[in-house]
N, C-alpha and C. Protein backbone atom coordinates (compact mmCIF):
# COMPACT_ATOMS: atom_id res chain seq x y z
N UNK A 1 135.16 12.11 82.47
CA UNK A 1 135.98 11.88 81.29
C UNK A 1 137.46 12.23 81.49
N UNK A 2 137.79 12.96 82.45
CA UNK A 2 139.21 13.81 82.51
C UNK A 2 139.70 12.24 82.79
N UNK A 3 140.82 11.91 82.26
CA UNK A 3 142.02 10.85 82.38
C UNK A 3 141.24 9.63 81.48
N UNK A 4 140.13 9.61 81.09
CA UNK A 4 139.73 8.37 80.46
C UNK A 4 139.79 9.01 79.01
N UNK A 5 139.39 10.13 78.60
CA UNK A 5 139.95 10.08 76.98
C UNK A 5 139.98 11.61 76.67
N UNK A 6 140.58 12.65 75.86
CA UNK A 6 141.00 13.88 75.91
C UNK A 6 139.89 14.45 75.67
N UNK A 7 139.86 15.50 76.39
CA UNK A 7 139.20 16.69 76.40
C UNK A 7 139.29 18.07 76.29
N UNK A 8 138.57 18.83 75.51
CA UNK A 8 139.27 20.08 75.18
C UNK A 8 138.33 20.61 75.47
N UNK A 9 138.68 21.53 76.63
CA UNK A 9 137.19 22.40 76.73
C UNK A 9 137.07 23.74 76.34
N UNK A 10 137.97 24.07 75.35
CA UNK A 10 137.62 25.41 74.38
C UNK A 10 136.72 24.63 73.22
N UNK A 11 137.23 23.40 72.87
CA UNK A 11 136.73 23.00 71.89
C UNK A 11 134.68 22.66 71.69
N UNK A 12 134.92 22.45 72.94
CA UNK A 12 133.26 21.85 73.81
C UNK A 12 132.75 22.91 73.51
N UNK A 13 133.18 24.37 74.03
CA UNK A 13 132.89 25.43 74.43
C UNK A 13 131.73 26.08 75.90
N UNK A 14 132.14 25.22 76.70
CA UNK A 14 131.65 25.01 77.72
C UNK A 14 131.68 26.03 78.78
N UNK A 15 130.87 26.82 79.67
CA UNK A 15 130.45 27.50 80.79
C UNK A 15 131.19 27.06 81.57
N UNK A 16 131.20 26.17 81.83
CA UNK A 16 131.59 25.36 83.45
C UNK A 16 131.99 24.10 83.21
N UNK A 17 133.34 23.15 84.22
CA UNK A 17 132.80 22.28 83.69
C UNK A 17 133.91 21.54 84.91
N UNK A 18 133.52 20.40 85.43
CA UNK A 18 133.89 19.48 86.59
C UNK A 18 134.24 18.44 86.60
N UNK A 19 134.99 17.51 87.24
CA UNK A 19 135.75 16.40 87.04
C UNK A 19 136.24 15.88 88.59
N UNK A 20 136.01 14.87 88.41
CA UNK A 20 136.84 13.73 89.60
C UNK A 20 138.18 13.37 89.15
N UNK A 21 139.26 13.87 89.38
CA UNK A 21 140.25 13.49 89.24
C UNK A 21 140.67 11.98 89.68
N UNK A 22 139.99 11.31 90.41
CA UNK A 22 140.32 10.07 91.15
C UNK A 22 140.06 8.96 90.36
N UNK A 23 138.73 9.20 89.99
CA UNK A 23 138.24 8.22 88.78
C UNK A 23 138.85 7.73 87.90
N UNK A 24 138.90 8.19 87.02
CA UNK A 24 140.02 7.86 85.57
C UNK A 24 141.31 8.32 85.43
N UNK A 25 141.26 9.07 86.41
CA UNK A 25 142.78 9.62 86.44
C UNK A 25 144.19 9.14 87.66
N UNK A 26 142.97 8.58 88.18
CA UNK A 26 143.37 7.47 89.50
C UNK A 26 144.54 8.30 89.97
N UNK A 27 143.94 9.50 90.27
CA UNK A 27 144.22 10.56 91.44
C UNK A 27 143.64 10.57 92.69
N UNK A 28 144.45 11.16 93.87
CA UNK A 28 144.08 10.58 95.21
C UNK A 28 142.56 10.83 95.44
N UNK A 29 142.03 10.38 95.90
CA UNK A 29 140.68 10.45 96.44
C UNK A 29 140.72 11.76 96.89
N UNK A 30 139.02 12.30 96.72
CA UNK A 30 139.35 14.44 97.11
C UNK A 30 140.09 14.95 96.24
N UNK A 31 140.41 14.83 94.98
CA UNK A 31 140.63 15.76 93.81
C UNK A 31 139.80 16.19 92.91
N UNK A 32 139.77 17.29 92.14
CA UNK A 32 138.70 17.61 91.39
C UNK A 32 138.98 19.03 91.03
N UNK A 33 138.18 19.03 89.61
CA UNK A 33 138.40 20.64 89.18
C UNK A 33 137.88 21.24 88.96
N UNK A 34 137.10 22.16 88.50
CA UNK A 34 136.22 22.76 88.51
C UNK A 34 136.91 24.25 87.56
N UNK A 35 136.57 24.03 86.14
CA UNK A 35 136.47 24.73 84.79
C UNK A 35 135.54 25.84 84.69
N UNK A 36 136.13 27.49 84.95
CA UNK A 36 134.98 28.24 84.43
C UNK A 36 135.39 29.19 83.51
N UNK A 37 134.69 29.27 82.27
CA UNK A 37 135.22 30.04 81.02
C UNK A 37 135.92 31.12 81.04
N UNK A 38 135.37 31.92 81.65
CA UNK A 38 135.67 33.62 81.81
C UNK A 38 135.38 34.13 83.13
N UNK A 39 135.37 35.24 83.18
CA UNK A 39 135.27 36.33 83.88
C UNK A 39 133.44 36.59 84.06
N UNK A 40 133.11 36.30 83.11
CA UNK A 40 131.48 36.75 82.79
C UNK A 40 130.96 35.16 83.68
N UNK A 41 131.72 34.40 83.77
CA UNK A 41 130.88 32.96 84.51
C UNK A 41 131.42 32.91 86.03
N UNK A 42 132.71 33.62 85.86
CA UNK A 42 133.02 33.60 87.47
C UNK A 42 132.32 34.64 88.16
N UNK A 43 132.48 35.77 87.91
CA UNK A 43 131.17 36.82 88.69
C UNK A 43 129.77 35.97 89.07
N UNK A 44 129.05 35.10 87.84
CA UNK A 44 128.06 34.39 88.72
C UNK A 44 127.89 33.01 89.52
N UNK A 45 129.06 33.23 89.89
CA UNK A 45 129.49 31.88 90.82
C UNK A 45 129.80 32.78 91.99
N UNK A 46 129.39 31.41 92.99
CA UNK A 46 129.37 31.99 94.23
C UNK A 46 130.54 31.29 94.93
N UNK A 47 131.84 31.15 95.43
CA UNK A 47 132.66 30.17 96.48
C UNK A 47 131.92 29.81 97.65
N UNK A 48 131.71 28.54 98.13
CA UNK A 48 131.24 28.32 99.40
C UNK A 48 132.05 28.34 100.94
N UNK A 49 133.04 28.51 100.42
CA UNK A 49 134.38 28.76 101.11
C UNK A 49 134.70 30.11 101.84
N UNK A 50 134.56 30.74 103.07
CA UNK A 50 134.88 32.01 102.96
C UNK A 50 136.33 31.99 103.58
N UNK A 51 137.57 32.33 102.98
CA UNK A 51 138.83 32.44 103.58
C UNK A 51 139.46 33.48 102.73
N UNK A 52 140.34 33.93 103.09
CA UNK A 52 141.35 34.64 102.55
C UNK A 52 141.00 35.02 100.90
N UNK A 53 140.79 36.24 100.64
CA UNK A 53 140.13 36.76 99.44
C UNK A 53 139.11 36.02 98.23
N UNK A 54 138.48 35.52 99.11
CA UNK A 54 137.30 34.44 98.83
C UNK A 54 136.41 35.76 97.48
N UNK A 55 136.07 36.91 98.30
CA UNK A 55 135.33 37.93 97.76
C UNK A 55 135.86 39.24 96.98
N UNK A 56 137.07 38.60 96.20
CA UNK A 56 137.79 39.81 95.44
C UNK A 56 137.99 39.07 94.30
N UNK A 57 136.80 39.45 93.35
CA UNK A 57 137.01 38.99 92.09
C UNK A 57 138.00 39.69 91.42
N UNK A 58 138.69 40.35 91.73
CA UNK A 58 140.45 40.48 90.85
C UNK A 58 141.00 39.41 91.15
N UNK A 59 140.81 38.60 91.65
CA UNK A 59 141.86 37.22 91.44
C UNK A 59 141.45 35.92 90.99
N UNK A 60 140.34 36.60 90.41
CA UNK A 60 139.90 35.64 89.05
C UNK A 60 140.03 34.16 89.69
N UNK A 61 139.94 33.13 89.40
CA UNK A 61 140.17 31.60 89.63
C UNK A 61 140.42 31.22 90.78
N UNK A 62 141.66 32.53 91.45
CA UNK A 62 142.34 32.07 92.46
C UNK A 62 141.65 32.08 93.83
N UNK A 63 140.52 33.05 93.66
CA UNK A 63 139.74 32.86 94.90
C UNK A 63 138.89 31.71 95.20
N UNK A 64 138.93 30.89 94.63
CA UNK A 64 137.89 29.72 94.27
C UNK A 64 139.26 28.50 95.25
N UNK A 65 140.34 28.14 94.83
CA UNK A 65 141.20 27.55 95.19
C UNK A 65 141.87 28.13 96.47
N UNK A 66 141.67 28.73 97.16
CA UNK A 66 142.32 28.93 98.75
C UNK A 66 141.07 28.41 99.71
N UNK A 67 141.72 27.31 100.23
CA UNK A 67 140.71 27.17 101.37
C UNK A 67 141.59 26.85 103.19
N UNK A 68 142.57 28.00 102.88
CA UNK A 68 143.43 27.65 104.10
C UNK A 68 144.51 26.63 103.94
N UNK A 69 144.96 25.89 105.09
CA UNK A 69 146.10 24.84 104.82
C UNK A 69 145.84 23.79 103.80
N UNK A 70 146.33 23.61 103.05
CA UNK A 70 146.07 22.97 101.80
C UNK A 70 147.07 21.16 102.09
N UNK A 71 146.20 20.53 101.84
CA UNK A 71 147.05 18.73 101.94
C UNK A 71 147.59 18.79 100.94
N UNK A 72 148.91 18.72 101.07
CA UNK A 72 150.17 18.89 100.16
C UNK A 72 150.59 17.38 99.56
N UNK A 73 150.20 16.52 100.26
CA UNK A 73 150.10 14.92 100.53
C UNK A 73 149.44 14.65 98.92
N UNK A 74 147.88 15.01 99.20
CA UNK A 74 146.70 15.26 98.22
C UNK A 74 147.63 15.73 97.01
N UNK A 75 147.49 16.74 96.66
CA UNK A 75 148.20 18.25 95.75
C UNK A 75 149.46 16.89 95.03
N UNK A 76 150.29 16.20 95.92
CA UNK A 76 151.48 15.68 95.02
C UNK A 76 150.58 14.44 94.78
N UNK A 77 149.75 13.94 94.97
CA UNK A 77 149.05 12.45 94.63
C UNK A 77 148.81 13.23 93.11
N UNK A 78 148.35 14.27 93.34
CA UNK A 78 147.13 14.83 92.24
C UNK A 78 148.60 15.34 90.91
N UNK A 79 149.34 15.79 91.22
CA UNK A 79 150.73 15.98 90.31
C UNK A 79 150.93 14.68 89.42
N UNK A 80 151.37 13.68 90.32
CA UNK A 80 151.88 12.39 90.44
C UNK A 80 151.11 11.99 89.06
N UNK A 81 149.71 11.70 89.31
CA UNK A 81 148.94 11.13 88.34
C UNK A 81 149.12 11.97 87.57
N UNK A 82 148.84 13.50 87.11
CA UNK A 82 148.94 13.90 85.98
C UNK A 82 150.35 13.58 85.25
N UNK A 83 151.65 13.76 85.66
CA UNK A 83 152.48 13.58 85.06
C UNK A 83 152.74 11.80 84.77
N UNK A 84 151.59 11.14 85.28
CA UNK A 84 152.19 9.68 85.03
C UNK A 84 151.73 9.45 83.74
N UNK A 85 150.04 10.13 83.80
CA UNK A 85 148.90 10.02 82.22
C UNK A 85 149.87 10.71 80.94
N UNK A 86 150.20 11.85 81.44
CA UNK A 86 151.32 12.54 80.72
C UNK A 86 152.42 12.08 79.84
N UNK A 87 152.76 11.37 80.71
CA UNK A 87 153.99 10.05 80.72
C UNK A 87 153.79 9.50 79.42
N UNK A 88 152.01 8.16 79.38
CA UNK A 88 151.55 7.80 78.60
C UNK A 88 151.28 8.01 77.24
N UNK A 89 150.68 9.00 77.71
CA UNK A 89 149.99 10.14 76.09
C UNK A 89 148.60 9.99 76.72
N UNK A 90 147.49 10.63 76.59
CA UNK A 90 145.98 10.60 76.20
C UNK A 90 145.57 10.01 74.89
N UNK A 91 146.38 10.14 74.28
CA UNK A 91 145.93 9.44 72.83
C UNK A 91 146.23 8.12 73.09
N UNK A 92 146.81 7.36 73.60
CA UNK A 92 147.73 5.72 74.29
C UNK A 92 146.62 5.59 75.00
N UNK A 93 145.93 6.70 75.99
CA UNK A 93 145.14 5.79 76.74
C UNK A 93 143.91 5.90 76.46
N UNK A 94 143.19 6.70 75.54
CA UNK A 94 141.73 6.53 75.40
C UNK A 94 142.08 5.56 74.08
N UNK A 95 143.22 5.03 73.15
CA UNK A 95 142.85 3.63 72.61
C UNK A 95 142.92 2.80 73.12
N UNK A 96 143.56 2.77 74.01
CA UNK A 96 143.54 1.16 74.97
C UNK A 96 142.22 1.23 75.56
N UNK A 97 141.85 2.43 76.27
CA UNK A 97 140.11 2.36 77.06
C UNK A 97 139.53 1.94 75.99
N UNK A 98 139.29 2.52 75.15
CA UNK A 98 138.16 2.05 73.56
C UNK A 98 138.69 0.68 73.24
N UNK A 99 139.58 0.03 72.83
CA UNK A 99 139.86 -1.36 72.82
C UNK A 99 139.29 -2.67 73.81
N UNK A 100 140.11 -1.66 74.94
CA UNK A 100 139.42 -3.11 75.94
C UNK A 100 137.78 -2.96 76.05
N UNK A 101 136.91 -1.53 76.05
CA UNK A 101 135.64 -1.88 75.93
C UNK A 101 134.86 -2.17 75.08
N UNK A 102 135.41 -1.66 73.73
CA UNK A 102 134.80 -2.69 72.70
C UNK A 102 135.26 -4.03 72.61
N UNK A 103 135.82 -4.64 73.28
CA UNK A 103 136.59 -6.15 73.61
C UNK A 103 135.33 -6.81 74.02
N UNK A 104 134.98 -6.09 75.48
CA UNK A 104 134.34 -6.70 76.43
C UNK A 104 132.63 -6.79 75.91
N UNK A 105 132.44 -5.57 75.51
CA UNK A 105 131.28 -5.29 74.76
C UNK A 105 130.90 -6.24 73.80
N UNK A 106 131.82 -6.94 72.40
CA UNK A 106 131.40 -7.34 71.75
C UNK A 106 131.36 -8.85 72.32
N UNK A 107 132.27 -9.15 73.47
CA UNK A 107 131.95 -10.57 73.75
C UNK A 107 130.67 -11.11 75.04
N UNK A 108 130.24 -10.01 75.27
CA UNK A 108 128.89 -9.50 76.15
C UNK A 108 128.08 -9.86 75.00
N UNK A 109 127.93 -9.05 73.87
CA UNK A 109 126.83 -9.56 73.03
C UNK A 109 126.58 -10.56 72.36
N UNK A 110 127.64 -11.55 71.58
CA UNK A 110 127.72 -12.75 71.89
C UNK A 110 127.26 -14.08 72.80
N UNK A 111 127.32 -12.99 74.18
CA UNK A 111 126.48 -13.78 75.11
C UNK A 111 125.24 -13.89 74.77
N UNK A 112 124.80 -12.91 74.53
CA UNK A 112 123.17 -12.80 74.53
C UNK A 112 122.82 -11.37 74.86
N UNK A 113 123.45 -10.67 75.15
CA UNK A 113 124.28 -9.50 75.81
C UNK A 113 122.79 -8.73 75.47
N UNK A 114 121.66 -7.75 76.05
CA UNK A 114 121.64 -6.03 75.15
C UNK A 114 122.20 -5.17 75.14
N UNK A 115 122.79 -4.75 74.14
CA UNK A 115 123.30 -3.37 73.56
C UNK A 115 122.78 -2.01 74.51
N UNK A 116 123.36 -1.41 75.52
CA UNK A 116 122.98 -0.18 75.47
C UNK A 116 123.92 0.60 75.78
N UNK A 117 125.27 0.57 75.26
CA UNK A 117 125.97 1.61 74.81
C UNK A 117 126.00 2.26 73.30
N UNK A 118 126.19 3.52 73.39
CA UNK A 118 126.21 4.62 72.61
C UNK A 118 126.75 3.93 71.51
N UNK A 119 126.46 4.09 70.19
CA UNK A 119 127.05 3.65 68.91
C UNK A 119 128.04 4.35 68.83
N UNK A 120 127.83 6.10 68.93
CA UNK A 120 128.89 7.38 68.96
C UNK A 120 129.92 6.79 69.55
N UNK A 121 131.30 6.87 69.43
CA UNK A 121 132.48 7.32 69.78
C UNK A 121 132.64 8.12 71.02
N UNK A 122 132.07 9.32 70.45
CA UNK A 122 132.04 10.71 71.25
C UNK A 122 131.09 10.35 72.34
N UNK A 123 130.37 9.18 72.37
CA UNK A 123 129.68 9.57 73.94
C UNK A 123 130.18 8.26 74.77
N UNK A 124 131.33 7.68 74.42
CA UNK A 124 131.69 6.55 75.49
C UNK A 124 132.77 6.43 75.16
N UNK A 125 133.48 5.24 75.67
CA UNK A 125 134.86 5.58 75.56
C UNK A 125 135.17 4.29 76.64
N UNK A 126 135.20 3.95 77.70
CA UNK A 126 135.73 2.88 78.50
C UNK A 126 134.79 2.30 79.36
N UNK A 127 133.35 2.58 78.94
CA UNK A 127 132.57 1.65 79.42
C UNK A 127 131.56 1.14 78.50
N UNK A 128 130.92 0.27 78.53
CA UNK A 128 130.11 -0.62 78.01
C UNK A 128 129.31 -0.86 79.23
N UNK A 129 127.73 -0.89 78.50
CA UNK A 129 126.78 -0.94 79.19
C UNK A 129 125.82 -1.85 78.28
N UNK A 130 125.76 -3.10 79.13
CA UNK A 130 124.61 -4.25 78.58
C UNK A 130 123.35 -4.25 79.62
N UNK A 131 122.22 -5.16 78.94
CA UNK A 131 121.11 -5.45 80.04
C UNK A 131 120.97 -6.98 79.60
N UNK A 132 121.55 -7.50 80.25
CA UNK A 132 121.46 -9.10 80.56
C UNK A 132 120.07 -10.22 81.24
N UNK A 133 118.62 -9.74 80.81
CA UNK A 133 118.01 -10.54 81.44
C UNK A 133 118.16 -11.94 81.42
N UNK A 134 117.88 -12.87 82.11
CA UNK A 134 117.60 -13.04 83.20
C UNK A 134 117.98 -12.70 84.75
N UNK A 135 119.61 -12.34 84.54
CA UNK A 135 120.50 -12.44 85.31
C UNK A 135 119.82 -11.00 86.22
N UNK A 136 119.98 -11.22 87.47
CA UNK A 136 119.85 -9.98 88.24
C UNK A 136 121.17 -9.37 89.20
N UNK A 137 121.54 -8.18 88.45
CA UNK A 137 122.84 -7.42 88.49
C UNK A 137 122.98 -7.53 90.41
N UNK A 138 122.41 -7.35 91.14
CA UNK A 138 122.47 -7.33 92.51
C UNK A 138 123.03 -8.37 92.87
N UNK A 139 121.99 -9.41 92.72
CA UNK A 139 122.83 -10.88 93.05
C UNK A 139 124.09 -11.14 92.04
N UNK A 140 124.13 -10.99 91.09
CA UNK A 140 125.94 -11.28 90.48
C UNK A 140 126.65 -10.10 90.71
N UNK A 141 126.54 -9.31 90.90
CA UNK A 141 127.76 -8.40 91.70
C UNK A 141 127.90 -8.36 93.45
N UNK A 142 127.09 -9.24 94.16
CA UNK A 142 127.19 -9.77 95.26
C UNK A 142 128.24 -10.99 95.14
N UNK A 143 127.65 -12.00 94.17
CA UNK A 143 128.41 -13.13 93.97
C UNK A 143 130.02 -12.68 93.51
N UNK A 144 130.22 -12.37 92.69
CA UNK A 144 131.32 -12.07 91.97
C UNK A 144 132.05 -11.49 92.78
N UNK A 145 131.78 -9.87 93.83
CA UNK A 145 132.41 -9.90 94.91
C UNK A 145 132.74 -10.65 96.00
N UNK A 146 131.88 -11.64 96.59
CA UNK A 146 131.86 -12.05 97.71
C UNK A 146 132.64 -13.27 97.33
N UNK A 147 132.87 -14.12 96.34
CA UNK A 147 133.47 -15.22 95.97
C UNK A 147 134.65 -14.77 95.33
N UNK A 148 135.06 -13.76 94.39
CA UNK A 148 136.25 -13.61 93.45
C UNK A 148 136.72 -12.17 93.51
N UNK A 149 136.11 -11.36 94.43
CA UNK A 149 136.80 -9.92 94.60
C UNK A 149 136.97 -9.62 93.14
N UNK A 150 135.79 -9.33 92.29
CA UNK A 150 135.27 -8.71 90.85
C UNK A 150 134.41 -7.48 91.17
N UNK A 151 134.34 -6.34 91.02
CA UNK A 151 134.03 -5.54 91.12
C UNK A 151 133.20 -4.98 90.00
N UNK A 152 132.08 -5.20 89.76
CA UNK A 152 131.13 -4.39 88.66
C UNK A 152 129.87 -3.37 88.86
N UNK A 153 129.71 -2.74 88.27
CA UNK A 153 128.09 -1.96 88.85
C UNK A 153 127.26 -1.58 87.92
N UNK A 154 126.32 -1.44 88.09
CA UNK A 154 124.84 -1.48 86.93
C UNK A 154 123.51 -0.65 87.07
N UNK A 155 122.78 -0.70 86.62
CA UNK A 155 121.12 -0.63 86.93
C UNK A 155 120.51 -1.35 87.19
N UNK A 156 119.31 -1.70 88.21
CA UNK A 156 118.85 -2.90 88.36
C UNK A 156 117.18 -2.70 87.02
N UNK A 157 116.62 -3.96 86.97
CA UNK A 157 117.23 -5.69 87.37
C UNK A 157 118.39 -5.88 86.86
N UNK A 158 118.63 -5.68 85.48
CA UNK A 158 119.69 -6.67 84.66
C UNK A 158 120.85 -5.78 84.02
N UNK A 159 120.70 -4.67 84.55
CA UNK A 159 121.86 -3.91 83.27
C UNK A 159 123.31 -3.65 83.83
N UNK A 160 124.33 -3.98 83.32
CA UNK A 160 125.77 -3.94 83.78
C UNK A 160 126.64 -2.38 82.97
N UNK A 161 126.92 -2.26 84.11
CA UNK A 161 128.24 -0.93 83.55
C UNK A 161 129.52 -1.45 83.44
N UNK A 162 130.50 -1.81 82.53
CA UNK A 162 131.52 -2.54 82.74
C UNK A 162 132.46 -1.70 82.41
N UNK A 163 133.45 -1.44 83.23
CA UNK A 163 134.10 -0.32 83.29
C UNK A 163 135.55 -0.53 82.85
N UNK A 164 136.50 -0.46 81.51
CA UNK A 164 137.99 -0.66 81.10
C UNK A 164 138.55 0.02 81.64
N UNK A 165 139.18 0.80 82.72
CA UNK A 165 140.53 1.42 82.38
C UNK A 165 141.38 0.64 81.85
N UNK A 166 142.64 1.57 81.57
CA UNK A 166 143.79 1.34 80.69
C UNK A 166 144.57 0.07 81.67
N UNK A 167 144.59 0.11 83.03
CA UNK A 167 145.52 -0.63 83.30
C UNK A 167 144.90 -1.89 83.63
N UNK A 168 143.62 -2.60 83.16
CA UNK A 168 142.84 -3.70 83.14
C UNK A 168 144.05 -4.28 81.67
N UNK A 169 144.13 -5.91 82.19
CA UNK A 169 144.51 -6.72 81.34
C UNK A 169 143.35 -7.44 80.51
N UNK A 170 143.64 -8.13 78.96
CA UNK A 170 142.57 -8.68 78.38
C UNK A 170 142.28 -9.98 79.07
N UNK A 171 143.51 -10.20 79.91
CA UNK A 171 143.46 -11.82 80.91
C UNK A 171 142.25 -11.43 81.81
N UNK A 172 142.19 -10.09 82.91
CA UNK A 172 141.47 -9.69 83.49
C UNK A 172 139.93 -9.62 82.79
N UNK A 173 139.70 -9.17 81.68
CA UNK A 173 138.25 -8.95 81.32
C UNK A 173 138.21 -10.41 80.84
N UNK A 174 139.12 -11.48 80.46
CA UNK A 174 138.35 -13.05 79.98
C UNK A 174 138.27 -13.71 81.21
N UNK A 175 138.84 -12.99 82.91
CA UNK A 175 138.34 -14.01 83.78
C UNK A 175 137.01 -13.01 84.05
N UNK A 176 136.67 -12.40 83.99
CA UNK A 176 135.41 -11.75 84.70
C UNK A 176 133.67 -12.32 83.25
N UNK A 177 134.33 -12.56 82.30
CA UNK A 177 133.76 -13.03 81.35
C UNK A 177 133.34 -14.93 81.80
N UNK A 178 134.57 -15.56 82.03
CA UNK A 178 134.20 -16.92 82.34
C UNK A 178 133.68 -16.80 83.63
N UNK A 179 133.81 -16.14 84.86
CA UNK A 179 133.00 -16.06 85.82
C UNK A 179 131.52 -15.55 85.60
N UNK A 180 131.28 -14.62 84.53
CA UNK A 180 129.62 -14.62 83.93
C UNK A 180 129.07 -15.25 83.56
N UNK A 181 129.91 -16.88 82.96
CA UNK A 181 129.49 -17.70 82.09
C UNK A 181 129.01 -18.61 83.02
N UNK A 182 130.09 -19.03 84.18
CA UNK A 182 130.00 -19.91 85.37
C UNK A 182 128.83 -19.63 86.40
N UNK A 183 128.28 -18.06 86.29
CA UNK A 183 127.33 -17.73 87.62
C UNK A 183 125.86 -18.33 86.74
N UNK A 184 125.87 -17.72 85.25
CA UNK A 184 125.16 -17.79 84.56
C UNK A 184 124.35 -18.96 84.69
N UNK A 185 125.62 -19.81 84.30
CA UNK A 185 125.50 -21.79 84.21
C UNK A 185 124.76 -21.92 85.84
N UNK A 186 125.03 -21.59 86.61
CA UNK A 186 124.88 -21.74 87.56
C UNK A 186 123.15 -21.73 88.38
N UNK A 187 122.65 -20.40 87.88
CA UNK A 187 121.35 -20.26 88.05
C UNK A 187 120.94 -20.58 86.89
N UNK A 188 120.98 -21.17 86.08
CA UNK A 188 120.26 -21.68 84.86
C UNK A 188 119.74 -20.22 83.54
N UNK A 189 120.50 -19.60 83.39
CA UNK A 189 119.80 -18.48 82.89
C UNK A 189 120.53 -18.76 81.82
């Protein structure tokens, strides 16, 4: 969820809590964070790391984050994106994520689409998830890659994960839509 729509993790009230920075936050590949409440959750955590005061819980957090020479390369990718989302707002970009996937979503069901994203708000946000039988998700995300460099992923047989970020155009989700229509037409389904 970190970069796809705000999160407050006092608010959650959460133990622990982890993130791919790369994903939604389209931070360099190898970023990530790793959230622990207190003092009472870091004592039962273990670092897998042993370097430089790995084992002196007086430094709270900080022993968790030294793992020797650090990719500084990485570290400014990982800046970069935060101050770009920053830039945006979080509120700018989890309505545009919620827009374009209820976009895509409602013209999925139209198709013939099944419904199996969350009605809640609170449990989705920039993806939409249908189950399209007849169609088998393997072979049209073979096709769609191998012919139009479309990128989608699913459950098999039939269920699609269709994924908005913010910087997807509505041009972009109506060609990946007429290419569903065209594979569709295609195998007769």
């Amino acid at each position: 969820a970190p970069g796809m729509m705000k999160v407050d993790l006092n608010d959650i009230g959460c133990d622990l809590y982890t993130g791919s920075m790369h994903k939604w936050l389209f931070a360099t590949k190898g970023t990530g964070f790793l959230y622990l409440r207190d003092k009472s959750v870091m004592d039962r955590v273990w670092n897998t790391i042993a370097t430089g005061g790995y084992d002196d819980p007086t430094r709270m957090a900080d022993r968790y984050m030294q793992i020797g020479s650090s990719c500084i390369p990485t570290l400014m990718g990982l800046n970069a994106a935060i101050s770009f989302a920053d830039s945006i707002g979080m509120e700018r970009i989890e309505a545009r994520n919620r827009m374009l996937a209820d976009y895509i979503h409602a013209e999925m069901v139209k198709r013939g689409a099944e419904d199996w994203t969350s009605p809640d708000p609170a449990l989705r946000c920039a993806i939409a998830t249908v189950n399209v039988p007849p169609v088998q998700r393997m072979e049209l995300q073979d096709w769609l890659w191998k012919y139009h460099k479309v990128r989608i992923r699913g459950g098999n047989p039939s269920k699609l994960r269709l994924a908005t970020p913010y910087f997807l155009s509505r041009a972009d989700i109506d060609r990946f839509l007429g290419l569903f229509d065209e594979y569709r037409k295609m195998k007769g389904a």
